[in-house]
C-alpha atoms as a PDB file:
ATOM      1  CA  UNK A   1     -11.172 -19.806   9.373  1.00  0.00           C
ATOM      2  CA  UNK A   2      -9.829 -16.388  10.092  1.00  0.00           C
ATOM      3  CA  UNK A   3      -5.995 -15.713  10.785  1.00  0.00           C
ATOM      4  CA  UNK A   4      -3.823 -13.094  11.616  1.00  0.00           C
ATOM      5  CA  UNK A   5      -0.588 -14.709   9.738  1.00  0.00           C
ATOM      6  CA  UNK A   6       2.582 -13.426   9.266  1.00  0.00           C
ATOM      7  CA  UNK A   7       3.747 -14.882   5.985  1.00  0.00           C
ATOM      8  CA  UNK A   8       1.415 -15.708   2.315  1.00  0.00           C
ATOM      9  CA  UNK A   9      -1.093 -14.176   0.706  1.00  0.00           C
ATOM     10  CA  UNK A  10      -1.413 -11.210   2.901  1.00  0.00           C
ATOM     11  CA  UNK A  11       0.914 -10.994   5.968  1.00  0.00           C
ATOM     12  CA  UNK A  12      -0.941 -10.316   9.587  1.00  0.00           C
ATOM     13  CA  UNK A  13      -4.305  -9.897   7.478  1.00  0.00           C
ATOM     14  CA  UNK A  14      -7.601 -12.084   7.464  1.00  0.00           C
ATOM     15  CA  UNK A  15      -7.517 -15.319   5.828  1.00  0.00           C
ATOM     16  CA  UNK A  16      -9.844 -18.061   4.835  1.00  0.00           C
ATOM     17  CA  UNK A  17      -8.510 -21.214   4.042  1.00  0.00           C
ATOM     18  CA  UNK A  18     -10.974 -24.095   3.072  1.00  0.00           C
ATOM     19  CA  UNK A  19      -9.235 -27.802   3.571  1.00  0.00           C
ATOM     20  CA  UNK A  20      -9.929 -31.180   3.144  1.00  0.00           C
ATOM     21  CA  UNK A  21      -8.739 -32.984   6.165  1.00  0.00           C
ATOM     22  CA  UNK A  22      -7.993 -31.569   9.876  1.00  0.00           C
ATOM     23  CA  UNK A  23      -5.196 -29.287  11.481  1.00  0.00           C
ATOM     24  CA  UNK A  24      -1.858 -31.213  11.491  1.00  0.00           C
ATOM     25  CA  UNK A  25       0.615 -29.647  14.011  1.00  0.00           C
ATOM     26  CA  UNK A  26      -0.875 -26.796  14.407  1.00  0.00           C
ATOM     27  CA  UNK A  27      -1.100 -25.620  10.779  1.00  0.00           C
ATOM     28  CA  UNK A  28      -3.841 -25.417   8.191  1.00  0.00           C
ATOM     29  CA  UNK A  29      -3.215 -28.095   5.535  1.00  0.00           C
ATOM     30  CA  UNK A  30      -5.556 -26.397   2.371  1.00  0.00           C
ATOM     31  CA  UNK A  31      -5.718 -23.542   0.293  1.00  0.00           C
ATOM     32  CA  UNK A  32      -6.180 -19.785   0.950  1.00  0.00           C
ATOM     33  CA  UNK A  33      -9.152 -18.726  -1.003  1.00  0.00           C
ATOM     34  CA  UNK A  34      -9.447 -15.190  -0.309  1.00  0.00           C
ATOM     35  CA  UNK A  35      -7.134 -13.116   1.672  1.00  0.00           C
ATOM     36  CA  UNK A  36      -7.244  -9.509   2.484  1.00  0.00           C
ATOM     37  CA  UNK A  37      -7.083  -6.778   5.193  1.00  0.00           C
ATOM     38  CA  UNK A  38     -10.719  -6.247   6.072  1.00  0.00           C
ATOM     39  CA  UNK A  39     -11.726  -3.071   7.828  1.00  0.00           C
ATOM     40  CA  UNK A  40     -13.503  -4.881  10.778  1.00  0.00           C
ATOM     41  CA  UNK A  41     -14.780  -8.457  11.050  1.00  0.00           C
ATOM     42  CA  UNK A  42     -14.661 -10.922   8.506  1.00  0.00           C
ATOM     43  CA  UNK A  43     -18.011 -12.680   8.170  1.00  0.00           C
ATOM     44  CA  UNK A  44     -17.982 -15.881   6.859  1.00  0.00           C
ATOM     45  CA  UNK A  45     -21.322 -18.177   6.293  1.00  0.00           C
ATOM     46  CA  UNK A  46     -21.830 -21.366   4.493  1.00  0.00           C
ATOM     47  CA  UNK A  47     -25.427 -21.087   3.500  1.00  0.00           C
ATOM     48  CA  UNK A  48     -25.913 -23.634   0.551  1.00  0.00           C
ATOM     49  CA  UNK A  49     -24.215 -26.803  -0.170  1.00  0.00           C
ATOM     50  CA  UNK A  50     -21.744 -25.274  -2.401  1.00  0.00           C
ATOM     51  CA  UNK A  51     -21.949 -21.577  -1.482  1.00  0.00           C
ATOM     52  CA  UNK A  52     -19.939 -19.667   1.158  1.00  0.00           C
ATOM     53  CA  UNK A  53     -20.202 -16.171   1.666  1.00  0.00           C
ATOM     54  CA  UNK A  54     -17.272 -13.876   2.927  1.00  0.00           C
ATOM     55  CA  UNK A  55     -17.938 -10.352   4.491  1.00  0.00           C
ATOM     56  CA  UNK A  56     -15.544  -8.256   4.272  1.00  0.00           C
ATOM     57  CA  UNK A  57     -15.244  -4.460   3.959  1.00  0.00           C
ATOM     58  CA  UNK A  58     -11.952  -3.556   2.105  1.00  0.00           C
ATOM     59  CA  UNK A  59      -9.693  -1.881  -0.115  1.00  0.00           C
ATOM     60  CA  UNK A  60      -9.971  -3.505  -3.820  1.00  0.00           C
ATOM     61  CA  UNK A  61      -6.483  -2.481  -4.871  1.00  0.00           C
ATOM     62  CA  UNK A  62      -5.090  -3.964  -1.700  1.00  0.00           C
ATOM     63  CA  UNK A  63      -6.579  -7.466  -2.027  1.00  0.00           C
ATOM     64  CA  UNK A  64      -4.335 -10.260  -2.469  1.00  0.00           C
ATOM     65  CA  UNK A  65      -6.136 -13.151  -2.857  1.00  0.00           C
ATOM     66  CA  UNK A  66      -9.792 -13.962  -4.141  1.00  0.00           C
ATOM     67  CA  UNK A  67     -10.589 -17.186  -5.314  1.00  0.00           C
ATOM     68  CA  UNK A  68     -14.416 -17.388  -7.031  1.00  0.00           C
ATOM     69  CA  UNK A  69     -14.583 -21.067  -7.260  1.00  0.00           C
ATOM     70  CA  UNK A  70     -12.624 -23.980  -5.547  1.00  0.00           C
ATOM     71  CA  UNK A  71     -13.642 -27.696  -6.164  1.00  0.00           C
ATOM     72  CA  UNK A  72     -16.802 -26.968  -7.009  1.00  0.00           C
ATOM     73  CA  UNK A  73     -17.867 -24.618  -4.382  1.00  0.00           C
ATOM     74  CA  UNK A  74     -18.678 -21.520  -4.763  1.00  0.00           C
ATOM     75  CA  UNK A  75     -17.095 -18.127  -2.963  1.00  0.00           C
ATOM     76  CA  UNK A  76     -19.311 -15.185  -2.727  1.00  0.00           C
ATOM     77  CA  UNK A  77     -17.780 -11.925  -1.907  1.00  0.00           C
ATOM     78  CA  UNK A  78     -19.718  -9.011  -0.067  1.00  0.00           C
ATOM     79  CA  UNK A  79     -18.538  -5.786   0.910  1.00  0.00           C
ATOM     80  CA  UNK A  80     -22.038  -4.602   2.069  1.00  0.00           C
END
């Protein structure tokens, strides 16, 4: 999921949130594992069972969240 929020990890940036059960009310019910402001389009592809891969061209000191693992899946980061 990509989002353009204005509160969390990082306000009106991109967001992927990975969650166990459908939108409630509007809202994503789960946990942001990587947020940033990417310089274009995020990618995101879920190639393997327990692999995703994010896209994302971006600032390393600016980053404000980048989870590697979550319940047993795997997050792959590219800046490529």
């Amino acid at each position: 999921m990509q989002s353009k929020s204005d509160a969390g990890h990082a306000p009106y940036g991109d967001h992927f949130i990975l969650s166990p059960t459908n939108i409630l009310g509007g809202k994503y019910i789960g946990t942001t594992v990587f947020a940033a402001y990417c310089e274009g389009q995020m990618e995101v592809r879920w190639r393997e069972k327990n692999t995703i891969h994010i896209k994302c061209s971006y600032d390393p000191e600016v980053v404000w969240t980048k989870i590697e693992r979550y319940k047993g899946i795997d997050i792959i980061l590219r800046q490529d």
